[in-house]
Every structure is written in structure tokens, then in C-alpha cells.
Protein backbone atom coordinates (compact mmCIF):
# COMPACT_ATOMS: atom_id res chain seq x y z
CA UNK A 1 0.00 0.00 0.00
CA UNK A 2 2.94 2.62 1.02
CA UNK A 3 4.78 1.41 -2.17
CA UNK A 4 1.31 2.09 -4.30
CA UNK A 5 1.22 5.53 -2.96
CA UNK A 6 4.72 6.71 -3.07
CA UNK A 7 5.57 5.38 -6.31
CA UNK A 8 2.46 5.49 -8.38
CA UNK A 9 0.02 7.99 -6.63
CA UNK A 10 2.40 9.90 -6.10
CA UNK A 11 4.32 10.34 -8.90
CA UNK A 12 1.03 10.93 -11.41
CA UNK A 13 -0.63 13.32 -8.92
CA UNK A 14 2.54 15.43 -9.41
CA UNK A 15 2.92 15.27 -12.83
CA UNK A 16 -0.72 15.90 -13.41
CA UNK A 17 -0.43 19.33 -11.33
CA UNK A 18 2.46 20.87 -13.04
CA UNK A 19 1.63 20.11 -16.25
CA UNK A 20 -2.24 21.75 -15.43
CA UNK A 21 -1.46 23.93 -13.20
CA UNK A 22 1.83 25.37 -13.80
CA UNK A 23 0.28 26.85 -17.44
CA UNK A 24 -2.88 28.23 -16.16
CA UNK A 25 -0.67 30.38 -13.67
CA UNK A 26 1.54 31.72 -16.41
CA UNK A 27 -1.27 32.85 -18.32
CA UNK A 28 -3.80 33.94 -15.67
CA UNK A 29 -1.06 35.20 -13.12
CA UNK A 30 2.13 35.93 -14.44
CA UNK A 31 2.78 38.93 -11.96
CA UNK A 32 3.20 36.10 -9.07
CA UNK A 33 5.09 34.00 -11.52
CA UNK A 34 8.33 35.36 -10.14
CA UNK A 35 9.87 35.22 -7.04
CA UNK A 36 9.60 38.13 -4.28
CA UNK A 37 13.03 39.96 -3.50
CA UNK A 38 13.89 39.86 0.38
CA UNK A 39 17.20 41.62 -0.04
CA UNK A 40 15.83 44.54 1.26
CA UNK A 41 14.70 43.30 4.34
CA UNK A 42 17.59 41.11 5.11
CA UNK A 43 21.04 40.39 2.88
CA UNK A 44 23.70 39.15 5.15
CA UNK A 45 22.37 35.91 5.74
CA UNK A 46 21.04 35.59 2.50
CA UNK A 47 24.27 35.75 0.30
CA UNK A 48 25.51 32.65 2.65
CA UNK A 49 22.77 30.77 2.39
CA UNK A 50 21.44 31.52 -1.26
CA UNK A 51 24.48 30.74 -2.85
CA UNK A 52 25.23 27.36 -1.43
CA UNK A 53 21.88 26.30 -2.03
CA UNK A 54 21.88 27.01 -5.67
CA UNK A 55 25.55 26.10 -6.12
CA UNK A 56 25.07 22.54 -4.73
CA UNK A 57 21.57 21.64 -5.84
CA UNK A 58 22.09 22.64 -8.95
CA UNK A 59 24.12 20.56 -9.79
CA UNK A 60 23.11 17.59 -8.47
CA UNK A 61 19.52 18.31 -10.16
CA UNK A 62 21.09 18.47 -13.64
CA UNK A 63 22.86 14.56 -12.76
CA UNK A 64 19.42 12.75 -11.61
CA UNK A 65 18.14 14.60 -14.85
CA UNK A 66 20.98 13.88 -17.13
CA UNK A 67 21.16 10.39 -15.82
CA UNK A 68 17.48 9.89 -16.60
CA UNK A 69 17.90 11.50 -19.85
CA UNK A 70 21.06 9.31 -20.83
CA UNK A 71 21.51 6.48 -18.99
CA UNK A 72 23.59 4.21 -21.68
CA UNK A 73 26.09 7.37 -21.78
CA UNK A 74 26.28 7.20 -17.52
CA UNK A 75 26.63 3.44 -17.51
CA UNK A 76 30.00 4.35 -19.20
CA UNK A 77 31.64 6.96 -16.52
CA UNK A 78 30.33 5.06 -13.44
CA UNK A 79 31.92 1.76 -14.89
CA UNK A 80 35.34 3.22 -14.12
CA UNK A 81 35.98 3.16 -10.58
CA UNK A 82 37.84 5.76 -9.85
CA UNK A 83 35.28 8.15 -11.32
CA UNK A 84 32.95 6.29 -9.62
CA UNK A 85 34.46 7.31 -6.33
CA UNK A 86 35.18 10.56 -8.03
CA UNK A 87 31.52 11.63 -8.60
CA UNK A 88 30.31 10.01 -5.11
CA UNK A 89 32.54 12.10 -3.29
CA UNK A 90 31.18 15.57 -5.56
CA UNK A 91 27.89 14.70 -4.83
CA UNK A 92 28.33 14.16 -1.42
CA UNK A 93 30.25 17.57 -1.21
CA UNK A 94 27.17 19.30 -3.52
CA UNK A 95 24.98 17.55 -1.43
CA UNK A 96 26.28 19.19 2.11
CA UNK A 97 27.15 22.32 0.50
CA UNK A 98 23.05 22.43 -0.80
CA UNK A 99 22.03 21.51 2.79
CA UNK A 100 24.01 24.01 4.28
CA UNK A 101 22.56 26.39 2.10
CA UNK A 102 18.57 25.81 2.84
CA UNK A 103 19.03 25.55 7.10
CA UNK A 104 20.89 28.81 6.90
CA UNK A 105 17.98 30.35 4.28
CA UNK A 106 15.38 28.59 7.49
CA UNK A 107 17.51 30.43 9.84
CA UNK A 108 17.05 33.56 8.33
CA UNK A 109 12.81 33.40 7.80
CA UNK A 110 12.86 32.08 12.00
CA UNK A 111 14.98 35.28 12.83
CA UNK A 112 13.78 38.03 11.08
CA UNK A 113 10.11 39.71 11.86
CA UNK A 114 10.08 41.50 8.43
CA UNK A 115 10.34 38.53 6.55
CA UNK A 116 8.31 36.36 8.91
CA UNK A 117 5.61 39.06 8.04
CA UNK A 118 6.40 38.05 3.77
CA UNK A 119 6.71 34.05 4.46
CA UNK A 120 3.55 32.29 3.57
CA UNK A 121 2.25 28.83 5.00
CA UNK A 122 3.45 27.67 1.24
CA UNK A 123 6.74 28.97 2.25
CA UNK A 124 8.02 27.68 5.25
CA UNK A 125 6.54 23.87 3.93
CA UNK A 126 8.27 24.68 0.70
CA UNK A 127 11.73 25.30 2.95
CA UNK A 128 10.95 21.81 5.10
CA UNK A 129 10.64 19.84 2.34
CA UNK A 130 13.68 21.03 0.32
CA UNK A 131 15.91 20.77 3.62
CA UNK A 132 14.41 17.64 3.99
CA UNK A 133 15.31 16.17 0.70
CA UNK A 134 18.66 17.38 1.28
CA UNK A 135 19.43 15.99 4.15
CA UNK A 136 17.98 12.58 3.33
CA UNK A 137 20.06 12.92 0.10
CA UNK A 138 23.05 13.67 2.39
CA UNK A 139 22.07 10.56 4.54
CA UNK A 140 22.05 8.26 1.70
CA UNK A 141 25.32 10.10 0.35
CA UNK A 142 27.32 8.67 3.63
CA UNK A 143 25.47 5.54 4.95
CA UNK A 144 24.05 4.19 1.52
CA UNK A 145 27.70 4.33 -0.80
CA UNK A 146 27.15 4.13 -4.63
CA UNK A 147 23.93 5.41 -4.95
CA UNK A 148 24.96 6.93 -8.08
CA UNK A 149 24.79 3.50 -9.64
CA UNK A 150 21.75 1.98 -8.05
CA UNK A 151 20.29 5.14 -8.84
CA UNK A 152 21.30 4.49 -12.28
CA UNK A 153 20.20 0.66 -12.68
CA UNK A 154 16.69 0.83 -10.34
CA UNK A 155 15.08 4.27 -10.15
CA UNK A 156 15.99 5.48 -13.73
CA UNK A 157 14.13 2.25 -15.18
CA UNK A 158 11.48 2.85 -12.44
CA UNK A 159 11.00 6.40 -13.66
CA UNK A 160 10.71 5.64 -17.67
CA UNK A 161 8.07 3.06 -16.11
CA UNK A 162 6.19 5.82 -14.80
CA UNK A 163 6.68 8.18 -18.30
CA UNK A 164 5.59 4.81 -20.57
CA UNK A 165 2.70 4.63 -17.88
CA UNK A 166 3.41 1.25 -16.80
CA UNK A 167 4.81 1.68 -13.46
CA UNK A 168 7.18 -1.22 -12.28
CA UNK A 169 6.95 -1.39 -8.50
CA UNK A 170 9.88 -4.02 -8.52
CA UNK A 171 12.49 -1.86 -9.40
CA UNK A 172 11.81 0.56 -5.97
CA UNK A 173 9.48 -2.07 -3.92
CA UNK A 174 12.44 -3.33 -1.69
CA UNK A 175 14.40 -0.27 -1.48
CA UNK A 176 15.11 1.12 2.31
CA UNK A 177 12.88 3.28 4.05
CA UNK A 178 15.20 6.74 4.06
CA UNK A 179 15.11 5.77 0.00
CA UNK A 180 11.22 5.89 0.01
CA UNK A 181 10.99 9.15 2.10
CA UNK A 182 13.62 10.92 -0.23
CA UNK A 183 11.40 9.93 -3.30
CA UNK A 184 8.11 10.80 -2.07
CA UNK A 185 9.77 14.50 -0.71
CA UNK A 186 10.97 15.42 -4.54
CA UNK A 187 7.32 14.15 -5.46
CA UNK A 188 5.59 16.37 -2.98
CA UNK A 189 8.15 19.21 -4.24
CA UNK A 190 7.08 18.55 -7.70
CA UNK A 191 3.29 18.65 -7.00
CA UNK A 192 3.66 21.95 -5.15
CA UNK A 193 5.87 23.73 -7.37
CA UNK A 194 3.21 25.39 -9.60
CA UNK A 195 1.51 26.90 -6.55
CA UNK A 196 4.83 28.54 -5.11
CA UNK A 197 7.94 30.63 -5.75
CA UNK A 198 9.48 28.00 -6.43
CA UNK A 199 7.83 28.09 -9.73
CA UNK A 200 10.15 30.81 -11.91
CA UNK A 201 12.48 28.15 -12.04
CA UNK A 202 10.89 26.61 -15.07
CA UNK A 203 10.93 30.07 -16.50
CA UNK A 204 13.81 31.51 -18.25
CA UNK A 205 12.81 35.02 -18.94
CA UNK A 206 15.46 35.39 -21.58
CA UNK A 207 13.12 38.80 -22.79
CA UNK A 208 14.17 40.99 -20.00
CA UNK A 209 17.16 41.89 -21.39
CA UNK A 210 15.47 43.87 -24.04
CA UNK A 211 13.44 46.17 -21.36
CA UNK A 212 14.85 49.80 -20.55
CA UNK A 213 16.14 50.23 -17.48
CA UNK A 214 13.69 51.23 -14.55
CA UNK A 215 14.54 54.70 -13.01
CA UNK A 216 13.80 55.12 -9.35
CA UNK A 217 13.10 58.44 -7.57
CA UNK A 218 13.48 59.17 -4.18
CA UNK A 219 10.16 60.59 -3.38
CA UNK A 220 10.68 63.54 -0.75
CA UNK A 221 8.81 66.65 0.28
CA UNK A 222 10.52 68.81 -1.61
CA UNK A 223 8.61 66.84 -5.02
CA UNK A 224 5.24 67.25 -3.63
């Protein structure tokens, strides 16, 4: 029954929300489609928590895409063992780096009033999740060694199952519990990306750099 749920449930429910969702926002809304700008309110604890996050997730998220994407061309580098143990130790490294990154971006929403006051229920469950995922990914990273590779040879198969719509629980079914709980947090991230921030990340608004600049004006009373 869990299995049903995390891996099939799940995984459609997601899919099935951004692809409905996430369009009827960019159309309909488009002014929330980006993400607010704290630095005003608070910028010293952002800059060390912003750029670890994006500078280890990122690239882990492109290698669980590209090894979905190419998995014959990955079968290649992880049959060599020392880049085997090369990439495991990146990814661990990217993978503390990225967590280090979201508690200190948690910190700074707990700490500050002004931004408590701009943090939305969506928000702080957005921030729980992704710091969750991390640090289960970061679990798995040290306890769980060359999960690159069963990565590679039981969820990649598992998730063409779910694209070709015939799910194969046997590739996942017997996997450990931490496994399970790290799969069904990037589902649940999936499923509420369209309704948060989080969402201009599947935009790339290339057009901006053809807008004039925006002039600001201190507004005083000598103006009035």
C-alpha cells in the first residue's frame, strides 16, 4: 500500500499538477510567476545561504536529470571506478554544500520579523521539504555508498516506467525506508511547485534583457 502511494500515486498526482497547473498560472497570473526579493529586508544571511543552495543543488539536479535523460552514456563513466568514487565524493560535497545552504535560508525566515511578516504557510513547507530532501540525500550520500549506480540501474528504469505509464513497482518495492521518504519528498516538491515561488524556475525570462532600465526616484517633500 505505502509502495502504491509513493511510487504510483504519487508520482502521477505530481505530474498531473504541473503540467495543469503550472500553465494556467503563467497565463492567468504571471505577476506572481516570479519570485519576491527579500534583499531589502535582510542580505547578510542571505548571500551565505542563497548561494550554497543554488551552487550545490544545482548541480546535483542536472545529474538525476541527465542520468534519466542518458543512462547508456552514464553506464559508461560510473563503470570506471575511480570516477565512480570521483563523482560520489562531488555529490556528497554538492549535497552538504546544498544543505548548508537551505538551514541557513530557514535560519534567516525564523529570525527576522520582516520577513516572517512576507513568508507564507506555502513557504516555510516549501523550505521543510527542500531541507528535507537534502538531508535525506546527504544521509544516503554517507550511509548508503554508490547510490549513483543503483540510482542508475533501479530508479531510472522505475521512472521511464512511470513516463511509458506502466509503473514497475519491482524496481523501488524493496528499497530502504530513508530511500522511500527521499522519493516521495521530490514528489511532494514537484506537485507543489506550480503553486509557489518556487515556480520561476521553469521560466527563463530570456526577454528581459530587451526592457529599458527602470529609473527610481526618491520621493521627498521637496517633489510634492
Amino acid at each position: 500500500m505505502l509502495n502504491a502511494l509513493i511510487f504510483i500515486a504519487l508520482p502521477y498526482a505530481a505530474l498531473a499538477l504541473l503540467l495543469v497547473v503550472t500553465p494556467l498560472r503563467f497565463c492567468s497570473r504571471r505577476l506572481t510567476w516570479s519570485a519576491y526579493s527579500t534583499q531589502f529586508l535582510e542580505r547578510k544571511l542571505l548571500y551565505w545561504g542563497i548561494n550554497p543552495w543554488h551552487f550545490g543543488i544545482l548541480p546535483i539536479l542536472i545529474a538525476h536529470v541527465f542520468a534519466f535523460a542518458f543512462p547508456g552514456l552514464m553506464k559508461g563513466f560510473l563503470g570506471n571506478q575511480t570516477t565512480l568514487l570521483i563523482l560520489e565524493s562531488l555529490g556528497l560535497a554538492l549535497g552538504l554544500f546544498a544543505l548548508l545552504g537551505i538551514v541557513l535560508l530557514l535560519l534567516r525566515r525564523a529570525n527576522s520579523g520582516m520577513l516572517k511578516q512576507v513568508t507564507f504557510s506555502s513557504d516555510w513547507l516549501l523550505l521543510f521539504l527542500l531541507a528535507f530532501q537534502a538531508g535525506t540525500g546527504v544521509y544516503i550520500g554517507c550511509f548508503m555508498r554508490w547510490g549513483s549506480q543503483w540510482y542508475l540501474y533501479t530508479a531510472v528504469p522505475y521512472l521511464w516506467s512511470i513516463v511509458s505509464f506502466n509503473p514497475q513497482l519491482g524496481y523501488v518495492a524493496d528499497f530502504p525506508l530513508v530511500f522511500k521518504l527521499h522519493a516521495a519528498c521530490a514528489f511532494l516538491i514537484v506537485a507543489l511547485l506550480p503553486f509557489t515561488k518556487l515556480v520561476h524556475m521553469l521560466y527563463l525570462p530570456i526577454d528581459f534583457v530587451k526592457d529599458p532600465p527602470i529609473l527610481y526616484r526618491w520621493r521627498s517633500r521637496g517633489n510634492l
